[in-house]
PDB file of N, CA and C in Angstrom:
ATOM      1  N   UNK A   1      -4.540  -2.599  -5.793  1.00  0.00           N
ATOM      2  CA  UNK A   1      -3.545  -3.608  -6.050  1.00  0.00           C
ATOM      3  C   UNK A   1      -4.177  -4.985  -5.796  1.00  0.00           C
ATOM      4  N   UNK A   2      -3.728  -6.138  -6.692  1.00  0.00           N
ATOM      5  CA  UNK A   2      -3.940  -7.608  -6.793  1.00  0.00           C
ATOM      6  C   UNK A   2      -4.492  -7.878  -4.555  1.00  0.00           C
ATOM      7  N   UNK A   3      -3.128  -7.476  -4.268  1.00  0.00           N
ATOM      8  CA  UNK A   3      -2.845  -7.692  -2.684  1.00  0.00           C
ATOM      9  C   UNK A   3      -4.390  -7.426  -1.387  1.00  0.00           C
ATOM     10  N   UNK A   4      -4.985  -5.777  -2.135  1.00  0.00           N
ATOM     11  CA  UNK A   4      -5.835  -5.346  -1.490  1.00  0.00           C
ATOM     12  C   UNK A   4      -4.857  -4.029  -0.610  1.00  0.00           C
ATOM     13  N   UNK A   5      -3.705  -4.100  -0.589  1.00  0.00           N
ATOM     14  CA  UNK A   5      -2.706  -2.858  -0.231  1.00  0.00           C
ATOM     15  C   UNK A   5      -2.813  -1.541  -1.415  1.00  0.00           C
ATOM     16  N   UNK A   6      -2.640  -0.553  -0.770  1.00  0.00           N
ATOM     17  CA  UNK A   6      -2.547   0.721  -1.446  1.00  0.00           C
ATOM     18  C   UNK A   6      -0.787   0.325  -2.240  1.00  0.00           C
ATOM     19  N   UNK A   7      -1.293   1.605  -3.433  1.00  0.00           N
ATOM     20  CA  UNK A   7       0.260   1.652  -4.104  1.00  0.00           C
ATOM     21  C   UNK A   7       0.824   2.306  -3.289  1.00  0.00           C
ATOM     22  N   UNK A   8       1.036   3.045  -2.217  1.00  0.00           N
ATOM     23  CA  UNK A   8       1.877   3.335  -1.228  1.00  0.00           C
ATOM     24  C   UNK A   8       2.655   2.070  -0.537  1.00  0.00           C
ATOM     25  N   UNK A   9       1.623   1.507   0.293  1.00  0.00           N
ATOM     26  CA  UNK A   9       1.874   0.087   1.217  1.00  0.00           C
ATOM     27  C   UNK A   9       2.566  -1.196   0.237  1.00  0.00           C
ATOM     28  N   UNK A  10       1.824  -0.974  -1.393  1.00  0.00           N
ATOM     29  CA  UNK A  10       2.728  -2.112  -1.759  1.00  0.00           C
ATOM     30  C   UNK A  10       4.260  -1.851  -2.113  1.00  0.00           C
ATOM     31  N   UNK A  11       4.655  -0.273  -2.300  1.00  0.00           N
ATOM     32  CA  UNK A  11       5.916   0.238  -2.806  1.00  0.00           C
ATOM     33  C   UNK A  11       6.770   0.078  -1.806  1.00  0.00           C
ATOM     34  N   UNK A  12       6.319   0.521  -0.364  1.00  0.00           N
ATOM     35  CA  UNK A  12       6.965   0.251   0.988  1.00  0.00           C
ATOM     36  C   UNK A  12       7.365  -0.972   1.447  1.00  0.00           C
ATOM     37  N   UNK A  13       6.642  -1.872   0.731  1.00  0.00           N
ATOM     38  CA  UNK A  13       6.791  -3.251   1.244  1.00  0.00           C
ATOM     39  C   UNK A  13       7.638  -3.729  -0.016  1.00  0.00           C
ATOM     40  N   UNK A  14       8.140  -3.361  -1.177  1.00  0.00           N
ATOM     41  CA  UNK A  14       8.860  -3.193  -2.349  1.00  0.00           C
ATOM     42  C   UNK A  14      10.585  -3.242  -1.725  1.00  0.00           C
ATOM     43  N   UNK A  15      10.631  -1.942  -1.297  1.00  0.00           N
ATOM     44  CA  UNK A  15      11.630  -1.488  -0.996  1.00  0.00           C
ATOM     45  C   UNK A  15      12.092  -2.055   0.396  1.00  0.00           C
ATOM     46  N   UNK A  16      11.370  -2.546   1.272  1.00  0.00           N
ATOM     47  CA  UNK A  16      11.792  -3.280   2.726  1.00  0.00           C
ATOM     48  C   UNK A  16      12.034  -4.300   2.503  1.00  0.00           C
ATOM     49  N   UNK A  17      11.265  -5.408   1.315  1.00  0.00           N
ATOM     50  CA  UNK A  17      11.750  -6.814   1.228  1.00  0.00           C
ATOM     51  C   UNK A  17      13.236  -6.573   0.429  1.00  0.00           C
ATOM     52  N   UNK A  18      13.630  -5.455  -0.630  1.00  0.00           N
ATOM     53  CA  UNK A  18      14.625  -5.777  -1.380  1.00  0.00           C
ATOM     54  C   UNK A  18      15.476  -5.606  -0.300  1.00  0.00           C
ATOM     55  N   UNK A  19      15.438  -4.783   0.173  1.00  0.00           N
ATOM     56  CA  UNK A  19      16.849  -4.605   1.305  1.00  0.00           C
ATOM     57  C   UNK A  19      16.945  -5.657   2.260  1.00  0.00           C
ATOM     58  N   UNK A  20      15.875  -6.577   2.612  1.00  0.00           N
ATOM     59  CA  UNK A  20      16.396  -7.555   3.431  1.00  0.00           C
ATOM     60  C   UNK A  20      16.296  -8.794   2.874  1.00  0.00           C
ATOM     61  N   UNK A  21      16.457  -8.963   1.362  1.00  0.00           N
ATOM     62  CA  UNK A  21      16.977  -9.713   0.626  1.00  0.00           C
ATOM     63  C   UNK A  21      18.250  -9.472   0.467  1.00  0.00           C
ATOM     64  N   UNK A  22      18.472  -8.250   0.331  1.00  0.00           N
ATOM     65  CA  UNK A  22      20.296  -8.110   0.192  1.00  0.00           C
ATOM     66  C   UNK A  22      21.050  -8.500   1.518  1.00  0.00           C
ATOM     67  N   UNK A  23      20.419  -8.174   2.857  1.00  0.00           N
ATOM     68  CA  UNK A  23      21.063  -8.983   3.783  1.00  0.00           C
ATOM     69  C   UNK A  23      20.921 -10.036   3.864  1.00  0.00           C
ATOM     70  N   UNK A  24      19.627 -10.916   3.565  1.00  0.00           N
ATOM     71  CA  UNK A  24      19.795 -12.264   3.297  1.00  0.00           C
ATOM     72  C   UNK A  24      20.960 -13.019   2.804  1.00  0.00           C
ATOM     73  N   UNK A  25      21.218 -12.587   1.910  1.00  0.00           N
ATOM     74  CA  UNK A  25      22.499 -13.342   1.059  1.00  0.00           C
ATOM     75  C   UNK A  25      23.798 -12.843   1.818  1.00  0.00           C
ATOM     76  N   UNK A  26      23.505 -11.750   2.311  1.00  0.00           N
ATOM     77  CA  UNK A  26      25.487 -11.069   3.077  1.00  0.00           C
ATOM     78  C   UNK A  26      25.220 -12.839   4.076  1.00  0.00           C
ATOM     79  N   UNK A  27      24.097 -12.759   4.944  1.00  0.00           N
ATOM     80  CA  UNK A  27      24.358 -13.664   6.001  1.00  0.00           C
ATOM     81  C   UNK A  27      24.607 -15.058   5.789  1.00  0.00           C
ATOM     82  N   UNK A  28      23.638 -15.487   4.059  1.00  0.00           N
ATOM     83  CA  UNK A  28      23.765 -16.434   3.844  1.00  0.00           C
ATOM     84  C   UNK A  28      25.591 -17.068   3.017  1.00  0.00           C
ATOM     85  N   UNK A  29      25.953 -15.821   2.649  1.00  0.00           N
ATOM     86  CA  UNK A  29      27.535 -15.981   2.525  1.00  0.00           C
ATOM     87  C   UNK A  29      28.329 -16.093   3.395  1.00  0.00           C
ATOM     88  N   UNK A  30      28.130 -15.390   4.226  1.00  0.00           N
ATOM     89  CA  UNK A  30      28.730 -15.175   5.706  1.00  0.00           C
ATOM     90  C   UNK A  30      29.174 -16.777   6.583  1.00  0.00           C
ATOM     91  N   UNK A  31      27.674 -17.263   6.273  1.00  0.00           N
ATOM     92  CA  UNK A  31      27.484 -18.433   6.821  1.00  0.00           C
ATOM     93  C   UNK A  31      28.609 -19.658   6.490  1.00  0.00           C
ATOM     94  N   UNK A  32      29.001 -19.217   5.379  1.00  0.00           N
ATOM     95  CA  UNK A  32      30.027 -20.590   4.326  1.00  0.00           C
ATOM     96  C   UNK A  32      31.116 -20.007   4.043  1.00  0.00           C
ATOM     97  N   UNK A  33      31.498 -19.298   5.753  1.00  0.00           N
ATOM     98  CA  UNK A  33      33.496 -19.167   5.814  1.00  0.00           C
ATOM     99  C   UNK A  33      33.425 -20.268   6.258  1.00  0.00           C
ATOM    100  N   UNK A  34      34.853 -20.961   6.086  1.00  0.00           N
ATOM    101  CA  UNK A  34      35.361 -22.194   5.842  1.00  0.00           C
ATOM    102  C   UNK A  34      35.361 -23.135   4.980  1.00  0.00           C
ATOM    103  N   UNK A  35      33.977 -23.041   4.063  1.00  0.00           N
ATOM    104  CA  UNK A  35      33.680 -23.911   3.677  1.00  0.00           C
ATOM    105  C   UNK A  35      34.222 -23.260   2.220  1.00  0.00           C
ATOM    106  N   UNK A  36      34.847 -22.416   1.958  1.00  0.00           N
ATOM    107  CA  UNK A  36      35.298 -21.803   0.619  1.00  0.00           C
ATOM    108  C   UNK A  36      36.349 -21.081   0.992  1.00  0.00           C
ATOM    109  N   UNK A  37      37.435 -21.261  -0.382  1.00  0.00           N
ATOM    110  CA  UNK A  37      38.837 -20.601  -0.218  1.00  0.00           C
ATOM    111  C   UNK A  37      38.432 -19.252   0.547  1.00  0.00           C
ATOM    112  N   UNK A  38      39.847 -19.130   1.056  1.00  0.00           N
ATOM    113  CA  UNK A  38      39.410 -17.576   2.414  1.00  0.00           C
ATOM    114  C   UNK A  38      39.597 -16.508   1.498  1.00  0.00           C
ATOM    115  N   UNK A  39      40.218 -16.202   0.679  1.00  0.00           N
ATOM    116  CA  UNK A  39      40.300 -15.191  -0.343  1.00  0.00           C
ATOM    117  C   UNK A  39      39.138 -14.675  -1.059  1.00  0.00           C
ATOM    118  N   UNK A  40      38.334 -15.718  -1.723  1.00  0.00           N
ATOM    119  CA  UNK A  40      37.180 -15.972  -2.504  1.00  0.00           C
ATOM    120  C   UNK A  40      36.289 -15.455  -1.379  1.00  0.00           C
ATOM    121  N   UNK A  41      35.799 -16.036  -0.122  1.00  0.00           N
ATOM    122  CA  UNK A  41      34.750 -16.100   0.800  1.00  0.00           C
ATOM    123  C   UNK A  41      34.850 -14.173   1.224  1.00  0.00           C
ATOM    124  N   UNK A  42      36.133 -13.441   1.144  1.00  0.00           N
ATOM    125  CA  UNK A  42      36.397 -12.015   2.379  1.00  0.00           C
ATOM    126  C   UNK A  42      36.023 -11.183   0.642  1.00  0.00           C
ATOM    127  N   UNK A  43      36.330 -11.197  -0.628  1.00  0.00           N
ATOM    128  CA  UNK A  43      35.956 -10.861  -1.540  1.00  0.00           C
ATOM    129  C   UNK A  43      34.850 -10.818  -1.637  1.00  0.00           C
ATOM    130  N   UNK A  44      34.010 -11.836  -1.784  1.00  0.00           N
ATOM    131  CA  UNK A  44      32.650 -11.334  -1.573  1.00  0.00           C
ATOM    132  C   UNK A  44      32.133 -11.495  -1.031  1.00  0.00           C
ATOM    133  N   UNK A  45      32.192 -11.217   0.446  1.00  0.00           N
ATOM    134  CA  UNK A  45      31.522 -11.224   1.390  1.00  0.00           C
ATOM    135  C   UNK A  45      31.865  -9.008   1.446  1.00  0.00           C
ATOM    136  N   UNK A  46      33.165  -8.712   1.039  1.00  0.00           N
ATOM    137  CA  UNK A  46      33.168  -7.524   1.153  1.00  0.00           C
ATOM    138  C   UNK A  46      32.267  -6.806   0.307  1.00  0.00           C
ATOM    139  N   UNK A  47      32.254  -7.164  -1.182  1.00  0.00           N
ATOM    140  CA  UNK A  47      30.995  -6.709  -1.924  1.00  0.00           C
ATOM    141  C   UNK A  47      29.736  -6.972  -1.151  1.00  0.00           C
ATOM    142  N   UNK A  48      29.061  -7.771  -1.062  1.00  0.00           N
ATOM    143  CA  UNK A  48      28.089  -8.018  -0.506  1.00  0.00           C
ATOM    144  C   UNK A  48      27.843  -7.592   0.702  1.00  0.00           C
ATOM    145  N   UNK A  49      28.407  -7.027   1.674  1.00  0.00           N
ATOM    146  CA  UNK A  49      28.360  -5.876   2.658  1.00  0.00           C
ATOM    147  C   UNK A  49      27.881  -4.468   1.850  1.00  0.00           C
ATOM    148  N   UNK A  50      28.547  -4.158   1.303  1.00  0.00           N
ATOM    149  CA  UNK A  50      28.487  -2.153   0.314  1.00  0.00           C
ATOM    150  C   UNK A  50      26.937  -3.270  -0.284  1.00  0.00           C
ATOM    151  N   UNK A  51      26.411  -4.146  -1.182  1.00  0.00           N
ATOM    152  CA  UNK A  51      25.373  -4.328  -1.403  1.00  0.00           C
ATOM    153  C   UNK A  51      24.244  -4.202   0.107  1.00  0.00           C
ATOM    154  N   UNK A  52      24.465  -4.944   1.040  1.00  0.00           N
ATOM    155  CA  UNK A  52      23.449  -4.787   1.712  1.00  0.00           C
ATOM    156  C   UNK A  52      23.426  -2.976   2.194  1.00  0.00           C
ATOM    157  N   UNK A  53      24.765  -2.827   2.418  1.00  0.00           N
ATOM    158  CA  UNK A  53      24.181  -1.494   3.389  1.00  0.00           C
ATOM    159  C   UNK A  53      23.442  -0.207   2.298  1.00  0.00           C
ATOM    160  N   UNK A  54      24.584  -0.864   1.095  1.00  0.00           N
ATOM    161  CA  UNK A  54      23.502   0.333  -0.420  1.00  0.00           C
ATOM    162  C   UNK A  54      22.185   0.004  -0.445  1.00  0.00           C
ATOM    163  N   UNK A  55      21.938  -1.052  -0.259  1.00  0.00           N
ATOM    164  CA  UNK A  55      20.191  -1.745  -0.348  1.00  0.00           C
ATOM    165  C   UNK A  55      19.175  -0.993   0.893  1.00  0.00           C
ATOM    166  N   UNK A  56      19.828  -0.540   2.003  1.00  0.00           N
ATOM    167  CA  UNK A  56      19.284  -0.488   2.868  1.00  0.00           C
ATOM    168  C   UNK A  56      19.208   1.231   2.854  1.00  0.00           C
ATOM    169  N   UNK A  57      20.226   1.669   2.203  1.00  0.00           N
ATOM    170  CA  UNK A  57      20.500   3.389   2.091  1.00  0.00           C
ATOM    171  C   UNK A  57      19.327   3.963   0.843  1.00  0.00           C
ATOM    172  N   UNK A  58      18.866   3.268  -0.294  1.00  0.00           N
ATOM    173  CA  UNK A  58      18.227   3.881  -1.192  1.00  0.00           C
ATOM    174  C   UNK A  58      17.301   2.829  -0.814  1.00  0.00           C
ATOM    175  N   UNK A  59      16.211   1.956  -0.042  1.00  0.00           N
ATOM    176  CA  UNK A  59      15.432   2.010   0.250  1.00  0.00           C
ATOM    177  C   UNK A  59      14.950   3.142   1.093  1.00  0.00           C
ATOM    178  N   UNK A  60      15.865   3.713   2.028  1.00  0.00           N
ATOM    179  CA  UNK A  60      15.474   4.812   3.013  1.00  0.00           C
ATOM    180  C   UNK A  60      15.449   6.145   1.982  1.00  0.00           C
ATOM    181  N   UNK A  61      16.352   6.565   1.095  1.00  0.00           N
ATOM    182  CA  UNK A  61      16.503   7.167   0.724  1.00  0.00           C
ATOM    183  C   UNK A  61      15.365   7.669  -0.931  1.00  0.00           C
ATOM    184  N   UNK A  62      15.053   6.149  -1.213  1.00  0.00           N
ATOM    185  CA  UNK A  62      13.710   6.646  -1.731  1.00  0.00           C
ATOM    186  C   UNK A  62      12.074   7.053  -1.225  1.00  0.00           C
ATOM    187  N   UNK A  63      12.323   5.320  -0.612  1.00  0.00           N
ATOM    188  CA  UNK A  63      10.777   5.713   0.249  1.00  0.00           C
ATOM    189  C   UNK A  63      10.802   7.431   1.210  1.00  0.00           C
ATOM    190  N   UNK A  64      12.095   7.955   1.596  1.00  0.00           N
ATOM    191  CA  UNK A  64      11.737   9.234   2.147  1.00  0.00           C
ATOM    192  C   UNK A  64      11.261  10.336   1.117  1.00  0.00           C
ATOM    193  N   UNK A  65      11.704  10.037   0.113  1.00  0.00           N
ATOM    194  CA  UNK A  65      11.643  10.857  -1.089  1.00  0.00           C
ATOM    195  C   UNK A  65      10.264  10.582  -1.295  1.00  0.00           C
ATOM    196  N   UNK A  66       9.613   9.481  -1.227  1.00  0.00           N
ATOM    197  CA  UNK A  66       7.881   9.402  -1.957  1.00  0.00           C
ATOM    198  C   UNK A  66       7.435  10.196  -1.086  1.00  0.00           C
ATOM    199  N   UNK A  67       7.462   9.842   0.506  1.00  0.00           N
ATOM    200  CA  UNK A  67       6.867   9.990   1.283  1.00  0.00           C
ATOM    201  C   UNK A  67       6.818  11.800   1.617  1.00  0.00           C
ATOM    202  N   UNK A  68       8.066  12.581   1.469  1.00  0.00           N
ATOM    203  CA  UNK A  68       7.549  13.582   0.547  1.00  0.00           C
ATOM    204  C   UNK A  68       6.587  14.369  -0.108  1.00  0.00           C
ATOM    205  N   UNK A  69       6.759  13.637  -0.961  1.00  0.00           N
ATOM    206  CA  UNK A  69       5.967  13.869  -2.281  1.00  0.00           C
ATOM    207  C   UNK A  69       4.182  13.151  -1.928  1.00  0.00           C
ATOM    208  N   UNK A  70       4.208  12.553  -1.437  1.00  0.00           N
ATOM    209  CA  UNK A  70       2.564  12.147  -1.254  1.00  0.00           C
ATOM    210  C   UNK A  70       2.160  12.452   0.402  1.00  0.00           C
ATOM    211  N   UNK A  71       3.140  12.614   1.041  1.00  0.00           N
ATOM    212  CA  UNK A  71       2.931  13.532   2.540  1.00  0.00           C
ATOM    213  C   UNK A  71       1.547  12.311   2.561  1.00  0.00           C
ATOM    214  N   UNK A  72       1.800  10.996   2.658  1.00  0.00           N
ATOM    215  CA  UNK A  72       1.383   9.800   3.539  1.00  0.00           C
ATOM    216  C   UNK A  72       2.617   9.414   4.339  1.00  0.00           C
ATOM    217  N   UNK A  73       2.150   8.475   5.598  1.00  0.00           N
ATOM    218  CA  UNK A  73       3.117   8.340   6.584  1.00  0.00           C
ATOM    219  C   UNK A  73       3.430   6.958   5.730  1.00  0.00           C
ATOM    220  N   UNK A  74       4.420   6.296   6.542  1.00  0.00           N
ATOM    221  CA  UNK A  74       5.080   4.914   6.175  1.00  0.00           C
ATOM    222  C   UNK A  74       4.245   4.484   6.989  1.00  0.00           C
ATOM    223  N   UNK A  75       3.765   3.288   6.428  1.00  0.00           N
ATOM    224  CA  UNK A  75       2.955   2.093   7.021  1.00  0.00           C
ATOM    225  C   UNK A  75       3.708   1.646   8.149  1.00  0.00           C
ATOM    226  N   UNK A  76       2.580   1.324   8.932  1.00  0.00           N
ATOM    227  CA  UNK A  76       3.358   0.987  10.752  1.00  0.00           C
ATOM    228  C   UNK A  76       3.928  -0.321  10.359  1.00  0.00           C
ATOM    229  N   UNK A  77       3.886  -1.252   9.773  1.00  0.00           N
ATOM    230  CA  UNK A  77       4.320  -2.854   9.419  1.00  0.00           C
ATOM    231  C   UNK A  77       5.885  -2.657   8.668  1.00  0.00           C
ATOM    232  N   UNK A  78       6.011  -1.292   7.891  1.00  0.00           N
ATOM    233  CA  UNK A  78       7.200  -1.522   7.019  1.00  0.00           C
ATOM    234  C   UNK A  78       8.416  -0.493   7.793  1.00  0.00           C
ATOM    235  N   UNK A  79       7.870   0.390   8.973  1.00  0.00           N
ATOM    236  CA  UNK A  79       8.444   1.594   9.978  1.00  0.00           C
ATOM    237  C   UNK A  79       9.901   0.430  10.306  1.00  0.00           C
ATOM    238  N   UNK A  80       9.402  -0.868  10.781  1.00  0.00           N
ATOM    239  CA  UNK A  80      10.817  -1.842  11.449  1.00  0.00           C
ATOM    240  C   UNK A  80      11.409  -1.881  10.065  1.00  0.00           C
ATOM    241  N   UNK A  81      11.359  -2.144   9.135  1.00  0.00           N
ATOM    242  CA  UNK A  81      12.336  -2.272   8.450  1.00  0.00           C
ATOM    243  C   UNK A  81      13.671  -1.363   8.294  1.00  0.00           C
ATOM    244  N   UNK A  82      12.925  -0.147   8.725  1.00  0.00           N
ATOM    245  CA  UNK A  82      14.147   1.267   8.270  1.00  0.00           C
ATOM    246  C   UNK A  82      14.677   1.163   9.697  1.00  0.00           C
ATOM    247  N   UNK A  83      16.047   1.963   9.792  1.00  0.00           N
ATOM    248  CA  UNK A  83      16.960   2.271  10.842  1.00  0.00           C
ATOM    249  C   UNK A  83      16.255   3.059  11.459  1.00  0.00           C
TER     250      UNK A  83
END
């Protein structure tokens, strides 16, 4: 890979940044109650909850699946990302 990471390490690091991009935005919504109608702000802030925690369920739920299948461990750097 471009990086100098294996296609393992770069897929792991794939799937750990998307999921804490999806919490990025729950927190960064989170952040701007008040500052938006309360209806609008609990609407999607409720979607955007089922997004982060789905983001965080099929990252685990794939990378366990590779990891599987190529019976390599998860890189010690991307291990904090998962629950």
């Amino acid at each position: 890979m471009k990086s100098g990471r294996t296609l393992w390490d770069e897929m792991c690091a794939h799937y750990v940044a998307g999921a804490a991009q999806a919490n990025e935005m729950e927190v960064t919504w989170n952040s701007l109650k008040g500052k938006i109608d309360e209806q609008r702000h609990r609407e999607v802030a409720q979607r955007l909850a089922i997004q982060s925690r789905d983001a965080m369920a099929w990252r685990d739920r794939c990378l366990a699946y590779f990891e599987s299948v190529n019976h390599l461990p998860m890189p010690s750097e991307q291990r904090t990302g998962r629950p």
